[in-house]
N, C-alpha and C. Protein backbone atom coordinates (compact mmCIF):
# COMPACT_ATOMS: atom_id res chain seq x y z
N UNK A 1 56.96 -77.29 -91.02
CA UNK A 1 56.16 -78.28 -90.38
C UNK A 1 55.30 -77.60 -89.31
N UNK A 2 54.31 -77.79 -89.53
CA UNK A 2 53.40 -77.00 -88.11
C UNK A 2 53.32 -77.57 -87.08
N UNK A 3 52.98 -76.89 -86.00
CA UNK A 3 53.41 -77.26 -84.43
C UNK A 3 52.04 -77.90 -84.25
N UNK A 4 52.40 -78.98 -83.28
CA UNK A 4 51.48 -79.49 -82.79
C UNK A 4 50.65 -79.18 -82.03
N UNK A 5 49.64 -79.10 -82.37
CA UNK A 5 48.34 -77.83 -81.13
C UNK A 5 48.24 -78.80 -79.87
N UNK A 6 48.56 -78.05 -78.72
CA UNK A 6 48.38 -78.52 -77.50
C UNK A 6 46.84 -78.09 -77.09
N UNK A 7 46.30 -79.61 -76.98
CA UNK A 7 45.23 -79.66 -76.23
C UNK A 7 44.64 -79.00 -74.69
N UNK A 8 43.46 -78.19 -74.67
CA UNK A 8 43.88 -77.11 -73.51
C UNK A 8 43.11 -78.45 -72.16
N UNK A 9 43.37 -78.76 -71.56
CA UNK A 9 43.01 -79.33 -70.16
C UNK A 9 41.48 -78.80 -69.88
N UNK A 10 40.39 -79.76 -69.63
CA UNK A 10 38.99 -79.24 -69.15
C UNK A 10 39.22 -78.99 -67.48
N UNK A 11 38.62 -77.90 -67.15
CA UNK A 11 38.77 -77.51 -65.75
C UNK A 11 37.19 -77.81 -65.34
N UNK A 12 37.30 -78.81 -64.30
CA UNK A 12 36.27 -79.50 -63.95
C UNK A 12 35.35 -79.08 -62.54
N UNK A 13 35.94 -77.77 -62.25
CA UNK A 13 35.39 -77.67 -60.81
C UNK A 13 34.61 -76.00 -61.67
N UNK A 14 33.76 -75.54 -60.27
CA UNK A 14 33.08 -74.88 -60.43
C UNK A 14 33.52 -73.36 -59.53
N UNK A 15 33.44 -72.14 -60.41
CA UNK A 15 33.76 -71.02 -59.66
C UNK A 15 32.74 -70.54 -59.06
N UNK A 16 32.73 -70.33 -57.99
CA UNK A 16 31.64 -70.67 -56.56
C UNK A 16 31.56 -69.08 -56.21
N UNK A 17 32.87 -68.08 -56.20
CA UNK A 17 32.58 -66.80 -55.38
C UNK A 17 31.80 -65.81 -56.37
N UNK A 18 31.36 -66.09 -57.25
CA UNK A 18 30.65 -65.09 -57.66
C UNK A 18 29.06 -65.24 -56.98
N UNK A 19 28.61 -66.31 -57.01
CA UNK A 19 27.38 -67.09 -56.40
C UNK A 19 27.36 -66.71 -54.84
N UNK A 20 28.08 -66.48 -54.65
CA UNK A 20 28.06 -66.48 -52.73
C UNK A 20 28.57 -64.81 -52.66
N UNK A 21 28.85 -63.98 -53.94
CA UNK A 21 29.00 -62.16 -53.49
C UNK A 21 27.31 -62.17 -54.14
N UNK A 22 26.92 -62.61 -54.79
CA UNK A 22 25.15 -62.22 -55.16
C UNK A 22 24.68 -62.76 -53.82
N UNK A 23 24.41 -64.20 -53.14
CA UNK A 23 23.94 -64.85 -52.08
C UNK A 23 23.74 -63.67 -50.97
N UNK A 24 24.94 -62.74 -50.71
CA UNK A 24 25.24 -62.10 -49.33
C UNK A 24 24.54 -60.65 -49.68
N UNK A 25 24.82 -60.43 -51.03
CA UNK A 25 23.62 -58.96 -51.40
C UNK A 25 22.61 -59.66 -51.15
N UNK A 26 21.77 -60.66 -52.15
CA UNK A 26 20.63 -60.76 -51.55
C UNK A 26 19.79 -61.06 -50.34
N UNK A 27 21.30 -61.38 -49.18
CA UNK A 27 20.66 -61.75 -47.84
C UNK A 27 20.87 -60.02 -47.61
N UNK A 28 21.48 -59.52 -47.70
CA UNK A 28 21.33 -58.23 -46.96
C UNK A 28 20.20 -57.09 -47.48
N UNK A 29 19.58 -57.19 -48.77
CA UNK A 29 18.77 -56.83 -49.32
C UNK A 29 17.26 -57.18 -48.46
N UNK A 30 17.14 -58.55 -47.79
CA UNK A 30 16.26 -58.83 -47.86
C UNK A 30 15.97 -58.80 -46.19
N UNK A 31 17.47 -58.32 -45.74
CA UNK A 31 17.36 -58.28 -44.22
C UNK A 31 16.86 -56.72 -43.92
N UNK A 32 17.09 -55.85 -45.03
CA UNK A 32 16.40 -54.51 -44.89
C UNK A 32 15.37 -54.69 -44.77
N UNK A 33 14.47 -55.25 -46.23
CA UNK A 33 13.34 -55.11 -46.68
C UNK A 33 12.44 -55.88 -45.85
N UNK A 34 12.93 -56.86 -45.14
CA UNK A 34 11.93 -57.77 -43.98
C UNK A 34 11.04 -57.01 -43.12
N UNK A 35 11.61 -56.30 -42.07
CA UNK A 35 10.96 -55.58 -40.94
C UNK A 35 10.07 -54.16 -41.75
N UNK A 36 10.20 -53.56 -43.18
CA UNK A 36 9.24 -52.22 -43.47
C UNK A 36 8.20 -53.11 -43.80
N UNK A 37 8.21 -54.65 -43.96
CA UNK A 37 7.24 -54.97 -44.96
C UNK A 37 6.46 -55.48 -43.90
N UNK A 38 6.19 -55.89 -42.65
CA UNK A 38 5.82 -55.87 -41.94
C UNK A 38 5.32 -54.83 -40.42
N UNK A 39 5.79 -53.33 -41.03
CA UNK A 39 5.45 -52.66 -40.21
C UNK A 39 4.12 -52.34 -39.76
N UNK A 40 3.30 -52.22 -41.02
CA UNK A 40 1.77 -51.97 -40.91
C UNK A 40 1.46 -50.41 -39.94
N UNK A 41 0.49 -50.25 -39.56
CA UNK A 41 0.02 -48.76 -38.63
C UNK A 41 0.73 -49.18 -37.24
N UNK A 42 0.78 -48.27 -36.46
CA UNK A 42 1.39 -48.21 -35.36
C UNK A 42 0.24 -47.96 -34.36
N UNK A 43 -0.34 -49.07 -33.89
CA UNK A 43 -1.47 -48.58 -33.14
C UNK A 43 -1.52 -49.66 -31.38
N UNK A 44 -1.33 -48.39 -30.30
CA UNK A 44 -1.79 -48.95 -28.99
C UNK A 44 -2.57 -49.79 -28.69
N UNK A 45 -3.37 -50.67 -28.65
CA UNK A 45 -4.25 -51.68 -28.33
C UNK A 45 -4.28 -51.44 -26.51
N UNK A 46 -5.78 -51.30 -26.09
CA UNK A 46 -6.14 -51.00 -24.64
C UNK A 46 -5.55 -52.32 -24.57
N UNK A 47 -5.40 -53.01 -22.59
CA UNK A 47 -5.17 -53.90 -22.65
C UNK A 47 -6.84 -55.13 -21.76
N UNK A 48 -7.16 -56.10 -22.60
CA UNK A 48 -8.62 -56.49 -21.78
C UNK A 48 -8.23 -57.76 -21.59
N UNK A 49 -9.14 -58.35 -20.59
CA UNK A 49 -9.04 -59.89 -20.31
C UNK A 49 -10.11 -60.84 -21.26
N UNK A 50 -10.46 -60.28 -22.86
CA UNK A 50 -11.70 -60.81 -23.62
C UNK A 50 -11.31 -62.02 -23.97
N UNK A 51 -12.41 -62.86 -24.56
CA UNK A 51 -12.21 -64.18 -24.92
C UNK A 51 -11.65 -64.29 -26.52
N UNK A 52 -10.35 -65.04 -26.83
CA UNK A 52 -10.26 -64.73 -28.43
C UNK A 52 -11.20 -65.53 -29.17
N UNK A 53 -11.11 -65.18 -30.74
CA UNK A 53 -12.25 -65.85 -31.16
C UNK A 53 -11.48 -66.93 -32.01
N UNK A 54 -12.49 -67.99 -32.72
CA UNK A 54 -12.07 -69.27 -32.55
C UNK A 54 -10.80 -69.41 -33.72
N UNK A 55 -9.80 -69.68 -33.92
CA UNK A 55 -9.05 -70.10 -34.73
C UNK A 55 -9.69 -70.63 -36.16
N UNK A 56 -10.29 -71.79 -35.82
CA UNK A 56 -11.03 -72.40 -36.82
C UNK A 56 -11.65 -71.38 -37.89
N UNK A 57 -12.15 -70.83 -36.98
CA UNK A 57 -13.02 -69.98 -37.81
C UNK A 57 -12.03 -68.62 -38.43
N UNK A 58 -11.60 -67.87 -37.61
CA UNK A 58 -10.43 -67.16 -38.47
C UNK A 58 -9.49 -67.72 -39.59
N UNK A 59 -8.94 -69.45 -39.53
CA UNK A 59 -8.60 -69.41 -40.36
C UNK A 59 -9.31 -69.88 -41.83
N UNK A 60 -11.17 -69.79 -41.66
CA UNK A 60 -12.05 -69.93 -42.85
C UNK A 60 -12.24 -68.82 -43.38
N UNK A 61 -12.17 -67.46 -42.90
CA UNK A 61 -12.96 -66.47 -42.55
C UNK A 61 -11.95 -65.70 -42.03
N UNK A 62 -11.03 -64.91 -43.32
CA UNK A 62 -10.03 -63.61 -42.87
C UNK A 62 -10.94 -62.51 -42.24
N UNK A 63 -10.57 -61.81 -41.24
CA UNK A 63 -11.05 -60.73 -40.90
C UNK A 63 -11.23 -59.04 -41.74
N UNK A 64 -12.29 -58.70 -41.28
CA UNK A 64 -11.87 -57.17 -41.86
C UNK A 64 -11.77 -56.40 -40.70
N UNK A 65 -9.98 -55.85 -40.85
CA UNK A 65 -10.05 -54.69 -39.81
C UNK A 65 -9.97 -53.41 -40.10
N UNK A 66 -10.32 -52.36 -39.47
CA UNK A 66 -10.73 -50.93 -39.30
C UNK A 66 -10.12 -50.47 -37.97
N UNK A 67 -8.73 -50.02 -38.86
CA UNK A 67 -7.45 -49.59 -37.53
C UNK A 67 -8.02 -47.92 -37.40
N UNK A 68 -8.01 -47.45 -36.07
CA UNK A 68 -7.95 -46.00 -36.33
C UNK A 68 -6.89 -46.01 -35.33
N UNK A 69 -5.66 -44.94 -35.86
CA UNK A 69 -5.06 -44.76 -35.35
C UNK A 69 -4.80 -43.68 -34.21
N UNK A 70 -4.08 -43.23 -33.59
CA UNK A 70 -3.84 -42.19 -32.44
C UNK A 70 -4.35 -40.55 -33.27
N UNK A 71 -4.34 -40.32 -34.68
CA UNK A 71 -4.85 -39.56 -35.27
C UNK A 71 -5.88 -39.55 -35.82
N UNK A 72 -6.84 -40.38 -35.27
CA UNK A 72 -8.18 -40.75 -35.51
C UNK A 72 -8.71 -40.93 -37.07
N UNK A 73 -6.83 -41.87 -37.63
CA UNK A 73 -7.09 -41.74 -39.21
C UNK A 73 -7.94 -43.28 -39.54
N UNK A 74 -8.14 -43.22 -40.53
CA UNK A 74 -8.85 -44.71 -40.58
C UNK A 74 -7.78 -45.72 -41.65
N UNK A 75 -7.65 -46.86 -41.41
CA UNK A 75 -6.46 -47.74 -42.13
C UNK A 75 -7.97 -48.81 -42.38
N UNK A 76 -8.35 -49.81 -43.59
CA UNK A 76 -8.84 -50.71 -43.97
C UNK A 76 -7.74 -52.26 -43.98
N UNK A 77 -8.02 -53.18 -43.84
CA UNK A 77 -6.97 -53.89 -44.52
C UNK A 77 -7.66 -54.74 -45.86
N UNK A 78 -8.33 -54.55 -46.38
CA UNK A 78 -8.92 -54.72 -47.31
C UNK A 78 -8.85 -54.04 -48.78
N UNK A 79 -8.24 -54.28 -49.87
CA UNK A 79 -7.88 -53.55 -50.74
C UNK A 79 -7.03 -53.32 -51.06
N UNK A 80 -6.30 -52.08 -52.05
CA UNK A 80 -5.22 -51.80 -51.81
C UNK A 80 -4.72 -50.55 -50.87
N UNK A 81 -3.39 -50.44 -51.01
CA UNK A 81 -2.95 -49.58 -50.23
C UNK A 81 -3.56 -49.55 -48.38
N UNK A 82 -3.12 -50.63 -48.23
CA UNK A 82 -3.63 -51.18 -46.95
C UNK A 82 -2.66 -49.99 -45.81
N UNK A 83 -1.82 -49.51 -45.93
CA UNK A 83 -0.66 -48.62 -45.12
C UNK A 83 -1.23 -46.98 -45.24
N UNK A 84 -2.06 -47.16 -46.27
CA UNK A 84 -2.46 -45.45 -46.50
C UNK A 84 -3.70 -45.07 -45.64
N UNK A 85 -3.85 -43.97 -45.32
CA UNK A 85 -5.42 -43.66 -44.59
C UNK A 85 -6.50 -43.93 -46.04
N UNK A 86 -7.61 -44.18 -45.15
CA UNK A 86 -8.94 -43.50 -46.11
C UNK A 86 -9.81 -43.27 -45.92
N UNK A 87 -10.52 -42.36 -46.50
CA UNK A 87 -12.09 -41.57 -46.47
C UNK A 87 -12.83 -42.82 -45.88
N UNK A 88 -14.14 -42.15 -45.12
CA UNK A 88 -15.15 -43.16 -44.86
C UNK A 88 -15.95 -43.83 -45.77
N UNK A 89 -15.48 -42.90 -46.82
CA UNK A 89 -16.54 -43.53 -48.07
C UNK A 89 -15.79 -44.69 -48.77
N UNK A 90 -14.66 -45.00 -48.54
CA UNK A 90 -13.93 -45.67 -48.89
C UNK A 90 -14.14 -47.19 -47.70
N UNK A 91 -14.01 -46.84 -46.77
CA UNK A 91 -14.25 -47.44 -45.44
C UNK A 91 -15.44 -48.31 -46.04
N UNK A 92 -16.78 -47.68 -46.32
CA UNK A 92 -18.23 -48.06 -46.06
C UNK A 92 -18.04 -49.01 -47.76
N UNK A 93 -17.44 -48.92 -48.72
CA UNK A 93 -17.95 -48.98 -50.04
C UNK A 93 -16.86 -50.98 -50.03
N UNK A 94 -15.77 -50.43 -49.25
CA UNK A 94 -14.50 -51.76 -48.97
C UNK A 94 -15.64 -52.55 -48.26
N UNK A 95 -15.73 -52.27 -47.05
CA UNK A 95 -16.53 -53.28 -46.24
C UNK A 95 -18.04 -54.00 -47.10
N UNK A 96 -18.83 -52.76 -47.28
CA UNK A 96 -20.10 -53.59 -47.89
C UNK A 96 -19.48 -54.65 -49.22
N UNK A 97 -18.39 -54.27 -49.97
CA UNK A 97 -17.97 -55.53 -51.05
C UNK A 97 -17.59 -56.83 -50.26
N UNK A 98 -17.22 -56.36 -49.37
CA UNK A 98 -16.86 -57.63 -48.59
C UNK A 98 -17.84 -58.43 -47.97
N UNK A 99 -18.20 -57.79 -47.38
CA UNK A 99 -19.93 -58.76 -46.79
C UNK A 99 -20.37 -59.31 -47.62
N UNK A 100 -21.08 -58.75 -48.90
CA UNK A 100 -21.85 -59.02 -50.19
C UNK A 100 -21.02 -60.55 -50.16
N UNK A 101 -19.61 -60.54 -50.51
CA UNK A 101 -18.93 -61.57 -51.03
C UNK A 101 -18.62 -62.90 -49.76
N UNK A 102 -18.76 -62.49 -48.56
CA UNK A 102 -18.91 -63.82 -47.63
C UNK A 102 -19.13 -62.61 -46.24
N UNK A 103 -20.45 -62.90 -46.21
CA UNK A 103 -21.48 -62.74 -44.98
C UNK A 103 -20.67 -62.85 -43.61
N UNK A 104 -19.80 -64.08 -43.43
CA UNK A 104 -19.81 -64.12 -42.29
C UNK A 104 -18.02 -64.08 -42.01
N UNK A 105 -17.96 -62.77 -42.52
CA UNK A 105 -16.72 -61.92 -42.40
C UNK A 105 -16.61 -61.32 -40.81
N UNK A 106 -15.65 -61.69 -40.01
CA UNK A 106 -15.39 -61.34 -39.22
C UNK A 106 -15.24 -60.02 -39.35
N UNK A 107 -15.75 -58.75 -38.78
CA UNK A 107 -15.50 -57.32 -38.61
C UNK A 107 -14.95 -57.00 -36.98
N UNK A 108 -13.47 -56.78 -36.99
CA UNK A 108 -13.08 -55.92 -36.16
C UNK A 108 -12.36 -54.39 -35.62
N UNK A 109 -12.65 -53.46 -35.21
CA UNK A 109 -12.07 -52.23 -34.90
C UNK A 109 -10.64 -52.54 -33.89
N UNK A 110 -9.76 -51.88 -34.60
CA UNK A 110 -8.38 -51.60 -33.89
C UNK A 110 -8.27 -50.66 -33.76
N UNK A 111 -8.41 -49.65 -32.33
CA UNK A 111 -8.04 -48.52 -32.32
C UNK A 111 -7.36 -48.38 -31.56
N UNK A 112 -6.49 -47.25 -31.22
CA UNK A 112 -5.50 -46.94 -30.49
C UNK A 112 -6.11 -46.11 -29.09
N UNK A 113 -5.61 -46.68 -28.03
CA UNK A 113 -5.90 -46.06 -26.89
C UNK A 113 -6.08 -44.66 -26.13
N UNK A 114 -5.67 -43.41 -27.23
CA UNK A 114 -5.92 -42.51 -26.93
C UNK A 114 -6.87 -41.68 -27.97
N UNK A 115 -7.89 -42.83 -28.84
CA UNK A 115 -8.39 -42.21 -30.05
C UNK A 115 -9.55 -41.72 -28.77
N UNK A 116 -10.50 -40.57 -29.35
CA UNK A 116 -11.35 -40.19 -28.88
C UNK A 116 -12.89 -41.26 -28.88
N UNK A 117 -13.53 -41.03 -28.02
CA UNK A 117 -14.63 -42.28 -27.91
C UNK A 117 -15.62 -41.90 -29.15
N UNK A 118 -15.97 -40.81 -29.43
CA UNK A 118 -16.21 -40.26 -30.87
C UNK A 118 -15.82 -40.96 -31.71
N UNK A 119 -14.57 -40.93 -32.41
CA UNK A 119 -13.96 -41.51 -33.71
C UNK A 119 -14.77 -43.28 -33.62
N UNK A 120 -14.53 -43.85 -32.55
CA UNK A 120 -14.72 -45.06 -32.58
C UNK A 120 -16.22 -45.57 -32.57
N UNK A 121 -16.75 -44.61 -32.52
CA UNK A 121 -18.55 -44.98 -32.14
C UNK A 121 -18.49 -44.37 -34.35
N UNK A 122 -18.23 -43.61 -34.43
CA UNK A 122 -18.20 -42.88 -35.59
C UNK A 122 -17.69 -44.11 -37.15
N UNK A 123 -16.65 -44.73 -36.41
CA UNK A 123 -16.16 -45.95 -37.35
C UNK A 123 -16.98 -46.98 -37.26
N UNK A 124 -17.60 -47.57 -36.17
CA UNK A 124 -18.48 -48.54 -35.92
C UNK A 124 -20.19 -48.64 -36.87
N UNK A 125 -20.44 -47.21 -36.71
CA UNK A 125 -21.73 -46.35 -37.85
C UNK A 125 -21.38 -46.98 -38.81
N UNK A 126 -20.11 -46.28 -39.32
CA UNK A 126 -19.82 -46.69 -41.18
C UNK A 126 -19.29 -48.29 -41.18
N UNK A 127 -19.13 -49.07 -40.44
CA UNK A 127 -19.36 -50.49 -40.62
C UNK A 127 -20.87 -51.14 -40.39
N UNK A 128 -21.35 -50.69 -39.58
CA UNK A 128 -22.69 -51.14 -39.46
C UNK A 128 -24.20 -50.57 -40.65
N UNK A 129 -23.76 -49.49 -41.27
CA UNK A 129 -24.24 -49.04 -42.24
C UNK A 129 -23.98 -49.79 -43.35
N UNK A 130 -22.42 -50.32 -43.63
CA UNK A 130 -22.29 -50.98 -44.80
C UNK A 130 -22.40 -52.33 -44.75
N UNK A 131 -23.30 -52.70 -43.95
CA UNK A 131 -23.71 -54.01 -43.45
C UNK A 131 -23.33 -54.96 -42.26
N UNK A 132 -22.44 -54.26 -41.84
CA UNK A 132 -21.77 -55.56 -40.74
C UNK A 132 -22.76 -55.72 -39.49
N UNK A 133 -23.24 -56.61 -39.03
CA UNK A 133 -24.16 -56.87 -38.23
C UNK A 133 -23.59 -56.84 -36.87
N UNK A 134 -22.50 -57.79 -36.46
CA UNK A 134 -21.56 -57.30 -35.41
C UNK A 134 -20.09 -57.12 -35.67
N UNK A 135 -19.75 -56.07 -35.16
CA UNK A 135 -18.24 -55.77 -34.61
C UNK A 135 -17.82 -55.94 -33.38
N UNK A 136 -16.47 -56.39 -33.54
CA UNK A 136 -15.98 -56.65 -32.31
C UNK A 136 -14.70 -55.93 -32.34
N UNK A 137 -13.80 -56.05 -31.24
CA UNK A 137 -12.80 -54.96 -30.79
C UNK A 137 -11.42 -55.96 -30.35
N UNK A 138 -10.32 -55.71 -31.64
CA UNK A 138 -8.76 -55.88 -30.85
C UNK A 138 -8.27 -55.28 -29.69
N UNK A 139 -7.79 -56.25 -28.54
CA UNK A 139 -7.04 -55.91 -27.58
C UNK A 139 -6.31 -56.34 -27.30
N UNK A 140 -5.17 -56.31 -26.43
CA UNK A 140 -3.97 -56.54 -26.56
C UNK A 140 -4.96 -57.37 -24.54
N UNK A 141 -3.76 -58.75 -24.84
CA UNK A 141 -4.72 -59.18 -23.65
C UNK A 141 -3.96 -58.97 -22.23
N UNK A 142 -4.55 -59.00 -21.15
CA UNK A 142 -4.19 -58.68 -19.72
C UNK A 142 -2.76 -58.97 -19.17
N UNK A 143 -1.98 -58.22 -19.14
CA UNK A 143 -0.28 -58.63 -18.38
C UNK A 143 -0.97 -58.77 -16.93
N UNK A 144 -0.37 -59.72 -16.52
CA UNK A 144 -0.34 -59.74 -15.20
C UNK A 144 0.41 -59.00 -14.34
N UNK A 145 0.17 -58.32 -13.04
CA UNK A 145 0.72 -57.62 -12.57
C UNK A 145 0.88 -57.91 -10.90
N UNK A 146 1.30 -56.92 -10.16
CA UNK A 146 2.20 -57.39 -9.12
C UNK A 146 0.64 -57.51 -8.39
N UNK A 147 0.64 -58.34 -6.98
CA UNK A 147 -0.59 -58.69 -6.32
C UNK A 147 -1.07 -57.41 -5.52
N UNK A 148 -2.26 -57.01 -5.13
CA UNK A 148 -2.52 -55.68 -4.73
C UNK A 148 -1.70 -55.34 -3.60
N UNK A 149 -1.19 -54.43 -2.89
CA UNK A 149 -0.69 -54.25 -1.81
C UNK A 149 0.87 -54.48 -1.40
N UNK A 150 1.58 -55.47 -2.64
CA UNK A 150 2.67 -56.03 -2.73
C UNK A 150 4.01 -54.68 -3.27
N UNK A 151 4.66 -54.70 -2.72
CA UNK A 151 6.03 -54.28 -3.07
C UNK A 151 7.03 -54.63 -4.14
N UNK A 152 7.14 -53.52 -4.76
CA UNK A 152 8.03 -54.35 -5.21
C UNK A 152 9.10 -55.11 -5.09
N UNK A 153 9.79 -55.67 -3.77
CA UNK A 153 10.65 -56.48 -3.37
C UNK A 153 9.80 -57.78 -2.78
N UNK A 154 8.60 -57.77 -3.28
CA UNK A 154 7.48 -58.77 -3.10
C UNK A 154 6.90 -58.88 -1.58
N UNK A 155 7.54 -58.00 -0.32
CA UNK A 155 6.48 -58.36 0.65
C UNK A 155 5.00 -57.32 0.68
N UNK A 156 3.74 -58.35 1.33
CA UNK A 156 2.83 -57.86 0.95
C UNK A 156 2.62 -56.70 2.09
N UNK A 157 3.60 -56.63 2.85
CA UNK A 157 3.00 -55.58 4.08
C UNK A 157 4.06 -54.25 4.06
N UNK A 158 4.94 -54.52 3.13
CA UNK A 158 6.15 -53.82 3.09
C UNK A 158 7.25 -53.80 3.96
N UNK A 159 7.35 -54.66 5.07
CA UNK A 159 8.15 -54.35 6.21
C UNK A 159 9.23 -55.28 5.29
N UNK A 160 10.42 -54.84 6.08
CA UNK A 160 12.03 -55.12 5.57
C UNK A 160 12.80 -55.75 6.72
């Protein structure tokens, strides 16, 4: 007589830890990869009291910037390989596609505070050659600082 086949029980819940050991790689994967992907050039910005320009309009109208860095290298952000240096001819050929394609492309120079006044008159040429009519200049804007004459324990005459 054959045995009666026991019916196997449906298990109704769900095995959850495999989902949450992938979850914690991919949070830690992505907690590396966050901060390189945002590193961009490493560049000083002088510090000025200039007026920023209008929102509105930056957000119609992405900018083109022309980082030179402390090695008076040139960075585009236009194109690819936005992290790599490049030739001026590269510089002049990026920018004029860009104008051609919307005129009223914001052009600004980011350079680093100890580039030579050379490099930057020199980068300004090869934007204004490849059409840009005006450039303007990133700065990092004015910290306020202690009042003239003041101490640092704040009296202005120094006496204690």
């Amino acid at each position: 007589m054959p045995k009666p086949q026991r019916r196997r029980r449906l298990m109704g819940e769900i095995n959850v830890v495999p989902y949450i050991d992938v979850m914690l790689v991919l949070l830690i994967i992505f907690m590396i990869t966050a901060p390189l992907l945002k590193e961009g050039v490493k560049v000083d910005l002088p510090d000025a009291g200039a007026k920023p320009i209008d929102a509105d309009f930056l957000a119609k109208h992405e900018p083109l910037i022309l980082t030179i860095d402390s090695r008076s290298r040139l960075f585009i952000n236009f194109g690819q390989n936005q992290d790599q240096p490049v030739a001026e001819s590269t510089v002049s050929s990026r920018t004029a596609a860009l104008l051609r394609r919307d005129p009223q492309t914001p052009v600004l120079v980011k350079a680093d505070t100890t580039v030579p006044y050379g490099s930057v008159v020199r980068a300004m040429v090869l934007l204004q050659k490849a059409g840009a009519s005006k450039v303007g200049f990133l700065t990092d804007p004015v910290r306020p600082g202690p009042a003239p004459g003041a101490t640092p324990n704040g009296d202005a005459n120094g006496a204690h």
